[in-house]
N, C-alpha and C. Protein backbone atom coordinates (compact mmCIF):
# COMPACT_ATOMS: atom_id res chain seq x y z
N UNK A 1 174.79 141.95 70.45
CA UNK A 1 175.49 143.21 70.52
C UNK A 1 174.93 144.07 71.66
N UNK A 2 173.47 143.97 71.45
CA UNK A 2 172.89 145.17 72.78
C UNK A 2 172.92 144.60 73.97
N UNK A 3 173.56 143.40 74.28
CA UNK A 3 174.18 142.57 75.56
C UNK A 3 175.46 142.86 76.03
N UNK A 4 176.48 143.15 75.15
CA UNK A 4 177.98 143.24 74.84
C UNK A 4 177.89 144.71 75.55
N UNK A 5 176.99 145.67 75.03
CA UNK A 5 177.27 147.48 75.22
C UNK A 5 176.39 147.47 76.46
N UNK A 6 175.46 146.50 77.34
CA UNK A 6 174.54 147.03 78.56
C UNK A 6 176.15 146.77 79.54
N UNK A 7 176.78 145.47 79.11
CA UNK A 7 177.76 144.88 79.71
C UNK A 7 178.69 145.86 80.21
N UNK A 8 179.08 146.69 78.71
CA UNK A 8 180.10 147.75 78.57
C UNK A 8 179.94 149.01 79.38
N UNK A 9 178.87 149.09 79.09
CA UNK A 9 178.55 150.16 79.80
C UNK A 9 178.31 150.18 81.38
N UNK A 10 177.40 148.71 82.12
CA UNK A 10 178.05 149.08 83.46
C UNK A 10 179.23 148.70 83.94
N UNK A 11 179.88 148.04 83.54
CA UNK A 11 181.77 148.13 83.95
C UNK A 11 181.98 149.54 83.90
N UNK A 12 181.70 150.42 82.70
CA UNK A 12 182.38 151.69 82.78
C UNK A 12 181.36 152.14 83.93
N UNK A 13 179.88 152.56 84.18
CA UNK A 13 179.87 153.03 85.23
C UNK A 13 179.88 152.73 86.96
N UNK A 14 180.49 151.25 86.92
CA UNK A 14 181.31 150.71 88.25
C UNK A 14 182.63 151.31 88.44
N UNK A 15 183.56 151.38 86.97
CA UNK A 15 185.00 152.07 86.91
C UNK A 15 184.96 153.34 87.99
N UNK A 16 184.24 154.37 87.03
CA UNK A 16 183.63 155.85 87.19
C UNK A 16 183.45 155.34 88.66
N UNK A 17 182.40 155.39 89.54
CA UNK A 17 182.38 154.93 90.79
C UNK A 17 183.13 154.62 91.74
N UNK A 18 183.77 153.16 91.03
CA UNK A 18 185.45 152.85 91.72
C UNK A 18 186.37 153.74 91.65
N UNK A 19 187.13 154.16 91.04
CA UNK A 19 188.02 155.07 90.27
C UNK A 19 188.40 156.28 91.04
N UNK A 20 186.70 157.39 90.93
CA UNK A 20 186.79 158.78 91.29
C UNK A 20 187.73 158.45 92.42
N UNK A 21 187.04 157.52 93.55
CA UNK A 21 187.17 157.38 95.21
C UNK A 21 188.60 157.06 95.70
N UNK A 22 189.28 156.62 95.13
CA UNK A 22 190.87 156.30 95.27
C UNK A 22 191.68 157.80 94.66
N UNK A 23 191.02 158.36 93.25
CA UNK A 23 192.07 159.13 92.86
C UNK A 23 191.48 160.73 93.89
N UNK A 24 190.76 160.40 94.02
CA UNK A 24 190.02 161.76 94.99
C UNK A 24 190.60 162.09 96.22
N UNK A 25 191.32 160.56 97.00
CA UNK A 25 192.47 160.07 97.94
C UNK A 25 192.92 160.69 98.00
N UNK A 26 193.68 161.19 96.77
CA UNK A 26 195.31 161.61 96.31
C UNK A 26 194.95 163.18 96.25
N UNK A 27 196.60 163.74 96.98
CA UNK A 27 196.32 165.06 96.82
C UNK A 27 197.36 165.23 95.66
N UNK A 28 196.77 165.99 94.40
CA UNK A 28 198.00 166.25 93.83
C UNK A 28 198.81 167.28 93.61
N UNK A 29 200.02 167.90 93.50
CA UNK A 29 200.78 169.21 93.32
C UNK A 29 200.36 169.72 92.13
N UNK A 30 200.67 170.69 92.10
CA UNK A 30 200.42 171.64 91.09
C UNK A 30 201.15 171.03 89.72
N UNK A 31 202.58 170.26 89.67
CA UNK A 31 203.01 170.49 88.71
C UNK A 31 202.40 168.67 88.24
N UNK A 32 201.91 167.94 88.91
CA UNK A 32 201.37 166.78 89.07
C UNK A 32 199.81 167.19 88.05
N UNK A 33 199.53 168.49 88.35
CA UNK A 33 198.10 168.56 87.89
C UNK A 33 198.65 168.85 86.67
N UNK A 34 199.55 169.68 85.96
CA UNK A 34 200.26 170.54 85.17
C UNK A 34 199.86 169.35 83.64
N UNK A 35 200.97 168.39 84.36
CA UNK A 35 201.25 167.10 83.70
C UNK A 35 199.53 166.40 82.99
N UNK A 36 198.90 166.27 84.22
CA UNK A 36 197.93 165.56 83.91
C UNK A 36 196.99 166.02 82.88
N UNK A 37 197.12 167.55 83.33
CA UNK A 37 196.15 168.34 82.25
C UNK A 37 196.61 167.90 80.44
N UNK A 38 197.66 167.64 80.44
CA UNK A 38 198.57 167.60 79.20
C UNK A 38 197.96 166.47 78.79
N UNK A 39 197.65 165.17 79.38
CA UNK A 39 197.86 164.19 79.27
C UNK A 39 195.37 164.26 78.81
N UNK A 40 194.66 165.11 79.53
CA UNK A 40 193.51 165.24 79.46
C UNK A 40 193.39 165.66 78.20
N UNK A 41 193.92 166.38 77.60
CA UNK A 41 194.07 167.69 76.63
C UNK A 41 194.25 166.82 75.59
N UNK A 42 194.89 165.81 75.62
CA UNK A 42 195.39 165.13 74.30
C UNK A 42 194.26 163.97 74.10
N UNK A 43 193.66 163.08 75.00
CA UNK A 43 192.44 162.63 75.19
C UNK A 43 191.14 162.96 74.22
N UNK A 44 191.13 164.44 75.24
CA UNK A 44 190.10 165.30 74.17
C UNK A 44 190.41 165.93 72.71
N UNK A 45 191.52 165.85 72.27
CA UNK A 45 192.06 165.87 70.84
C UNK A 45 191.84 164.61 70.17
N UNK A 46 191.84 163.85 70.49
CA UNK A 46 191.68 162.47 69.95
C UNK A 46 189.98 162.56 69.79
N UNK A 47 189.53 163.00 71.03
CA UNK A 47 187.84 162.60 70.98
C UNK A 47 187.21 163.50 69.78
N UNK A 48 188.08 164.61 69.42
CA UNK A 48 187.40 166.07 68.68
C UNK A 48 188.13 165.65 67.11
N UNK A 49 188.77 164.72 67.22
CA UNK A 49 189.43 164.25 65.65
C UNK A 49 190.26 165.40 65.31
N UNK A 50 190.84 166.61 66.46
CA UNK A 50 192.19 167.58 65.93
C UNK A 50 193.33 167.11 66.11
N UNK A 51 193.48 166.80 65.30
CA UNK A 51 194.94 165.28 65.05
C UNK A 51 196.62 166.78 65.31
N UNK A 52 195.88 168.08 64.71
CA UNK A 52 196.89 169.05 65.10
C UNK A 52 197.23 169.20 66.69
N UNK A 53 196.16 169.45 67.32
CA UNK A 53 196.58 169.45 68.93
C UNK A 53 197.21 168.18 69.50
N UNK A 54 196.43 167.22 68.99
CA UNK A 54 196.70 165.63 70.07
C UNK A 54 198.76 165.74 69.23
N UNK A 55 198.82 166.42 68.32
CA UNK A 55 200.34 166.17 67.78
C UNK A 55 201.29 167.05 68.54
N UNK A 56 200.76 168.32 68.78
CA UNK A 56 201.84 169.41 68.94
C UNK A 56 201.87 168.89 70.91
N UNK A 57 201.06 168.16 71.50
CA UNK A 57 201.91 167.62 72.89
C UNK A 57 202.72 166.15 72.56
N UNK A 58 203.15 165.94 71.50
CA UNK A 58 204.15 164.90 71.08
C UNK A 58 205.68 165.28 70.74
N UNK A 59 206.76 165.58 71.25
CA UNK A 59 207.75 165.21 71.39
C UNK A 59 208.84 165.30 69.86
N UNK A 60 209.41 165.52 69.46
CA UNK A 60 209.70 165.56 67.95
C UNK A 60 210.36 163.53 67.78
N UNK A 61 210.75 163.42 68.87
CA UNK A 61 211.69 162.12 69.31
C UNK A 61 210.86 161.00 69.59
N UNK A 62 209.89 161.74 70.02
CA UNK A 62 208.70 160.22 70.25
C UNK A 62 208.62 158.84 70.08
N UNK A 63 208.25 158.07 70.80
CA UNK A 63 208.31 156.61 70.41
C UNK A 63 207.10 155.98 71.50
N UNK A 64 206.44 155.22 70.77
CA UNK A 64 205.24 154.75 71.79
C UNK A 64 205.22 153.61 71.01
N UNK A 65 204.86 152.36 72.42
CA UNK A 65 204.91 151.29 72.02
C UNK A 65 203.60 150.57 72.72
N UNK A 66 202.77 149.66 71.90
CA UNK A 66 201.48 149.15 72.66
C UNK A 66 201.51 147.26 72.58
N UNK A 67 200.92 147.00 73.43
CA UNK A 67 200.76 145.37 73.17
C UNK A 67 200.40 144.59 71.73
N UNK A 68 199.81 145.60 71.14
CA UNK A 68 199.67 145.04 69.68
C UNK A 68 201.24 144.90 68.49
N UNK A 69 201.79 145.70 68.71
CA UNK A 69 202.53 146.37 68.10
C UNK A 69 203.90 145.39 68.36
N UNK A 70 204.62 145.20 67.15
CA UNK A 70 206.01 144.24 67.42
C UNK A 70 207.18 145.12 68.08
N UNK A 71 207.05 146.25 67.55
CA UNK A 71 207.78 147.13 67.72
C UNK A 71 207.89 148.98 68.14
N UNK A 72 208.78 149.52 68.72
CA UNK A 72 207.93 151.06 68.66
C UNK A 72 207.68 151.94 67.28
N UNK A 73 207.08 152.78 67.85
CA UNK A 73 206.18 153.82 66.85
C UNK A 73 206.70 155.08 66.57
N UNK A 74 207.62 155.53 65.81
CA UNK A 74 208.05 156.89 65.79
C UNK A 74 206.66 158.16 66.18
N UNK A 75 206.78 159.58 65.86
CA UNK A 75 205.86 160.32 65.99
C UNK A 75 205.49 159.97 64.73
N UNK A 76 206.46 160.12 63.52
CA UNK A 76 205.91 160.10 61.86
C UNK A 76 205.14 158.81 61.80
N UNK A 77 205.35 157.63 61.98
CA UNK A 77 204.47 156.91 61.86
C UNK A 77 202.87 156.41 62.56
N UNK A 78 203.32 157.54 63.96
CA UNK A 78 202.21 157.26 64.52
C UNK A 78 201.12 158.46 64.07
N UNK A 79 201.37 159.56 63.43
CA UNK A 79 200.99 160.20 62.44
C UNK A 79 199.86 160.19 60.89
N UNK A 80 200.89 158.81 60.21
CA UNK A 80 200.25 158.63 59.35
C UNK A 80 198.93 157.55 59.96
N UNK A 81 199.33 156.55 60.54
CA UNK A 81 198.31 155.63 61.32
C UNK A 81 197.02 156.49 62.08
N UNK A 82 197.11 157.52 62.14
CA UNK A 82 195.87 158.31 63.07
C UNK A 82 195.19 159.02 61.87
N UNK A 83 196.03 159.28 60.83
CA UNK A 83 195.47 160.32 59.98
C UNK A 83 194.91 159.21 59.17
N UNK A 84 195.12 157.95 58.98
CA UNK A 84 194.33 157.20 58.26
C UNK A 84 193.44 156.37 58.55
N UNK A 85 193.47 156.72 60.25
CA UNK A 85 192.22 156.19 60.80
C UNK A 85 191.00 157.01 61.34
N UNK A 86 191.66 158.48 61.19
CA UNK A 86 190.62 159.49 61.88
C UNK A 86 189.47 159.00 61.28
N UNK A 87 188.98 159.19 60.06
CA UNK A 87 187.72 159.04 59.54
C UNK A 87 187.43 157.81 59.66
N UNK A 88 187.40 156.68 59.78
CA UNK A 88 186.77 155.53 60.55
C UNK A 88 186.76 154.81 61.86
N UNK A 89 187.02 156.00 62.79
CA UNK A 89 186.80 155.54 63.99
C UNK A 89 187.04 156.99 64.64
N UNK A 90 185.45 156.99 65.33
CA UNK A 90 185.10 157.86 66.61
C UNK A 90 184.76 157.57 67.63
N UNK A 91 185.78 157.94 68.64
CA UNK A 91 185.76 158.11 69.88
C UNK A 91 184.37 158.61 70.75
N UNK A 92 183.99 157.66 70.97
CA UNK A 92 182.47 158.10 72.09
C UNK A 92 182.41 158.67 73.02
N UNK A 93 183.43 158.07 74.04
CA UNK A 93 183.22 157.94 75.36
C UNK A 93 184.24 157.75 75.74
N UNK A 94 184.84 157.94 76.77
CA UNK A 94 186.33 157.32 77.72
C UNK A 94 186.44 157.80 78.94
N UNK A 95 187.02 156.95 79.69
CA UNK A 95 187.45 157.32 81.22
C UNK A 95 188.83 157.12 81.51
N UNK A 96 189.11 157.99 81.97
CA UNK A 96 190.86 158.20 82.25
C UNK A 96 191.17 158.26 83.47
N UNK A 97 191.75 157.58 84.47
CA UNK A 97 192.38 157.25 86.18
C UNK A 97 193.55 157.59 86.27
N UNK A 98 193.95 158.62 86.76
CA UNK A 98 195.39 158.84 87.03
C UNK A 98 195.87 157.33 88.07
N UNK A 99 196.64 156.63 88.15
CA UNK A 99 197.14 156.00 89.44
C UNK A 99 198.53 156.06 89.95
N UNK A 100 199.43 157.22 89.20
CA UNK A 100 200.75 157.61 90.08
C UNK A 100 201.31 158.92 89.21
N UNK A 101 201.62 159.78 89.03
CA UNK A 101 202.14 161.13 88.22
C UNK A 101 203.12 161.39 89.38
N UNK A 102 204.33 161.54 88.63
CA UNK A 102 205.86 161.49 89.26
C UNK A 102 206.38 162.78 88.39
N UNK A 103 206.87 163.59 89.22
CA UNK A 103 207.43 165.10 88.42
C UNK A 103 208.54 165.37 88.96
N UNK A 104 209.59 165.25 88.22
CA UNK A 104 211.24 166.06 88.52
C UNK A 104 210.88 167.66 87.77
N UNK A 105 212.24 168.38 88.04
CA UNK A 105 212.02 169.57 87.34
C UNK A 105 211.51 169.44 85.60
N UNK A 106 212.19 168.68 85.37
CA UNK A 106 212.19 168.50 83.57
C UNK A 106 211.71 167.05 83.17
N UNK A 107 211.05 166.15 83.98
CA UNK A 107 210.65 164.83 83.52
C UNK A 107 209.34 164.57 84.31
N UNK A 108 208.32 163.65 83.47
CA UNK A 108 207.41 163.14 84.58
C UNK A 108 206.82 161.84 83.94
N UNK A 109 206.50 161.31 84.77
CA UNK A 109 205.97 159.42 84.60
C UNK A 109 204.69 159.54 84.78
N UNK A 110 203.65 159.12 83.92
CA UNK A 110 202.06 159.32 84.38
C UNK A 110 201.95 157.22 84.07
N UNK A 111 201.06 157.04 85.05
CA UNK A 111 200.41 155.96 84.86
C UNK A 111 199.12 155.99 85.19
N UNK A 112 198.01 155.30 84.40
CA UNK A 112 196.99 155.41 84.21
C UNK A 112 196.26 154.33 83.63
N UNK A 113 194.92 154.25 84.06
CA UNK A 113 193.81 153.66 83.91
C UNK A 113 192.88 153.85 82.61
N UNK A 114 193.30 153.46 81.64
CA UNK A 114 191.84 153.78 80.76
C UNK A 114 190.59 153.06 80.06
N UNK A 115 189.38 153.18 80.02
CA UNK A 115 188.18 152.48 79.18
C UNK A 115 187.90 153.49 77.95
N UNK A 116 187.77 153.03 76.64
CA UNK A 116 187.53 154.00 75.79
C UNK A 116 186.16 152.84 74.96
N UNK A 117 185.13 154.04 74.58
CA UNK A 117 184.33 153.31 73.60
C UNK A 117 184.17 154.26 71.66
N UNK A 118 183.93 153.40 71.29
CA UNK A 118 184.52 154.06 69.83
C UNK A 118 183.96 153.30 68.81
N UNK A 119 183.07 153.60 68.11
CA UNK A 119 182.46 153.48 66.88
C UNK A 119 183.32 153.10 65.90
N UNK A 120 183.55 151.85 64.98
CA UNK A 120 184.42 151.75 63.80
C UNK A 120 183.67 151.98 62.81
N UNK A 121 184.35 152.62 61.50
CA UNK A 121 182.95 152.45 60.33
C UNK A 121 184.11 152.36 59.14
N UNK A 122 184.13 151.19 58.33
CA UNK A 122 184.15 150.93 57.49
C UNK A 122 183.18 150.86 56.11
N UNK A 123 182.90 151.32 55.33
CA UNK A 123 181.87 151.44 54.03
C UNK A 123 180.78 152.17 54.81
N UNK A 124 179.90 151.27 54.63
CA UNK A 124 178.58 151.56 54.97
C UNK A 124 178.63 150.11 56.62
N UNK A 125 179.59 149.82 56.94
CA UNK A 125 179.40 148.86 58.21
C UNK A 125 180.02 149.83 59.33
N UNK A 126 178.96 150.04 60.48
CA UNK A 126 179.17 150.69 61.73
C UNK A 126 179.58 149.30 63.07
N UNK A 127 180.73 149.65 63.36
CA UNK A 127 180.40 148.56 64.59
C UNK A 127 181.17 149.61 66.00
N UNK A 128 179.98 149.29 67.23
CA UNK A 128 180.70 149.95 68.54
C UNK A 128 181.65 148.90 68.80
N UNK A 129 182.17 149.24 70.17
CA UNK A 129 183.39 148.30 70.33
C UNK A 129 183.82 149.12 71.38
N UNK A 130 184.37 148.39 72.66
CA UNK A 130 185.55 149.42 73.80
C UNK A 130 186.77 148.67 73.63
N UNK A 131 187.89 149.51 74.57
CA UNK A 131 189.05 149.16 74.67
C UNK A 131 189.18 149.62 75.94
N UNK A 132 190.34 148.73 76.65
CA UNK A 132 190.68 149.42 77.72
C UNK A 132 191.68 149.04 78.45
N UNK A 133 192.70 149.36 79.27
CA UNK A 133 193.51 149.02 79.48
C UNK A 133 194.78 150.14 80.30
N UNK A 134 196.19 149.74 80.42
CA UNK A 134 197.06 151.25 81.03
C UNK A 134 197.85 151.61 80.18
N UNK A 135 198.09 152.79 80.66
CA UNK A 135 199.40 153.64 80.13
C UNK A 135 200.23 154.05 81.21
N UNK A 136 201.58 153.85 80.30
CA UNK A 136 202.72 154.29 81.09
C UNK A 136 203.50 155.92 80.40
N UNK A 137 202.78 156.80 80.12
CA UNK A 137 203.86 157.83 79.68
C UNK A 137 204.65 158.57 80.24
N UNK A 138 206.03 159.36 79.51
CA UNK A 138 207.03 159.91 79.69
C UNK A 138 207.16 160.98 79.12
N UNK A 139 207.02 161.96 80.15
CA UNK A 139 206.95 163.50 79.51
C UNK A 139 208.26 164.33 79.73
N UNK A 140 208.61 164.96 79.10
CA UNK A 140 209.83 166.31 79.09
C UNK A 140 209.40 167.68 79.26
N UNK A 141 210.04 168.32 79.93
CA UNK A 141 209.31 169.79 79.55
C UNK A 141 210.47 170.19 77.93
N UNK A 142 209.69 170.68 77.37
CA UNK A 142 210.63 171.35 76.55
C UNK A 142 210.04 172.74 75.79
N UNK A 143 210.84 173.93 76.06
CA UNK A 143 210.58 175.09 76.04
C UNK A 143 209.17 175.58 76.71
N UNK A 144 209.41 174.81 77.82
CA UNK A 144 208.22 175.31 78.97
C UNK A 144 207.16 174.54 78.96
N UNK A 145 206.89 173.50 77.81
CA UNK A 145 206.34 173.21 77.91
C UNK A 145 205.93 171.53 78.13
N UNK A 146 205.18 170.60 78.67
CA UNK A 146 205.30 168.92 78.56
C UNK A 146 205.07 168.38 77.31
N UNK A 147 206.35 167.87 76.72
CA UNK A 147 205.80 167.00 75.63
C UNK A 147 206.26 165.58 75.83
N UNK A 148 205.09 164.83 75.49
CA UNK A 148 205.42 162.98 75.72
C UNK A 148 206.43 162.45 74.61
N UNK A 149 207.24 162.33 75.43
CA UNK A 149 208.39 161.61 75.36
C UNK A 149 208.77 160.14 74.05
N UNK A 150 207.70 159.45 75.36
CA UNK A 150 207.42 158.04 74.64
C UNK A 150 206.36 157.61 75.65
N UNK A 151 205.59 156.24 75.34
CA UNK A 151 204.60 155.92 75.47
C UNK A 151 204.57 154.31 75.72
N UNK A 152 203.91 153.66 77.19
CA UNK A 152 203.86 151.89 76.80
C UNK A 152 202.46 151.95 77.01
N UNK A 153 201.77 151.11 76.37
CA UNK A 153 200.26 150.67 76.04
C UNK A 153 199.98 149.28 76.33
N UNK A 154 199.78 149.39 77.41
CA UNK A 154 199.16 147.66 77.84
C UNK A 154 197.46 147.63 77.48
N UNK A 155 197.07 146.84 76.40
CA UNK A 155 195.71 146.88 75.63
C UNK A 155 195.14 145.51 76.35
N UNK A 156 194.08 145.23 77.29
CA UNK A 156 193.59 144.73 77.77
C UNK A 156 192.91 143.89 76.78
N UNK A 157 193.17 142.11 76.92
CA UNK A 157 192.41 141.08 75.96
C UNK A 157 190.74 141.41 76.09
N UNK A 158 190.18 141.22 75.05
CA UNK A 158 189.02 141.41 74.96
C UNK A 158 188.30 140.31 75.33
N UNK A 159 187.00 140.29 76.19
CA UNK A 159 186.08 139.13 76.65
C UNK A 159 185.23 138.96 76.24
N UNK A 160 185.16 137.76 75.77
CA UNK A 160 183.83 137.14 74.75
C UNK A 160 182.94 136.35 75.79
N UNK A 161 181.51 136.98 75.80
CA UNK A 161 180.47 135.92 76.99
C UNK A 161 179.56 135.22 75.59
N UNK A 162 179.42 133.68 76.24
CA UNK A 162 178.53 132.94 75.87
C UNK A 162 177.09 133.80 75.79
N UNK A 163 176.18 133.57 74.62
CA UNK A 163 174.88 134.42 74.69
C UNK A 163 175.00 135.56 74.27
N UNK A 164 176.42 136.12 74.10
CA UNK A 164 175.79 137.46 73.55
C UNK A 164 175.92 138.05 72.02
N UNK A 165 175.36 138.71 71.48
CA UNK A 165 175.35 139.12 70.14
C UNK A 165 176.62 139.85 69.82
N UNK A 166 177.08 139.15 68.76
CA UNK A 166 178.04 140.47 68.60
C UNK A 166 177.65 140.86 66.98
């Protein structure tokens, strides 16, 4: 295991490294930043377990769909699935890469880069663990404000090395 997280951990700080230097490239507009902030904001709702904020930038129409998943995810169901996972799994750590934010007056496309690390705890069993992989979201403004639309989740296969503990 303490092979798996030295592993984990410098990929994420090669990402961080790689990452900043391309999106630092990019100049972005105001309403480009607008978007992104929305998209940060909900991140850190997830990391703080306020399942109220990470909800109220969701869309009443919502639908998000991830590689695991057969099918999409209403908001209500993606709802009960968070509220019954808040308490066994915390969010550690994550890194988020913008790599294209597209803004019409009333629509915007974010695609992005993410590594997340996150503690599972079942009973009395703790296990770390990352994920990582892109997102494709779809935002609306509605009554001034961005709410995500819908959601695609490409979840990156996980790599198992010879030698190490898990």
């Amino acid at each position: 295991m303490k092979n798996v997280m030295k592993k984990t951990l410098l990929a994420s700080l090669a990402l961080m490294l790689i990452f900043p230097l391309k999106t630092m490239a990019q100049e972005w507009t105001k309403d480009q930043k607008e978007v992104w902030q929305v998209v940060q904001n909900s991140w850190e709702a997830w990391k703080n377990k306020d399942v109220s904020s990470y909800f109220s930038n969701l869309h009443d129409q919502y639908m998000g769909w991830n590689s695991e998943q057969p099918l999409p995810t209403n908001k209500s169901e993606l709802r009960s699935s968070v509220e019954a996972r808040k308490d066994m799994m915390t969010l550690n750590h994550y890194v988020i890469n913008p790599a294209r934010i597209v803004v019409t007056k009333e629509a915007a496309v974010v695609d992005y880069y993410y590594v997340m690390y996150y503690t599972w705890k079942q009973g009395d069993k703790e296990k770390m663990d990352s994920e990582r992989g892109k997102f494709v979201e779809f935002y609306v403004k509605d009554g001034g404000n961005w709410k995500l639309l819908g959601d695609m989740t490409y979840i990156e296969p996980q790599k198992h090395h010879d030698g190490d503990d898990d």
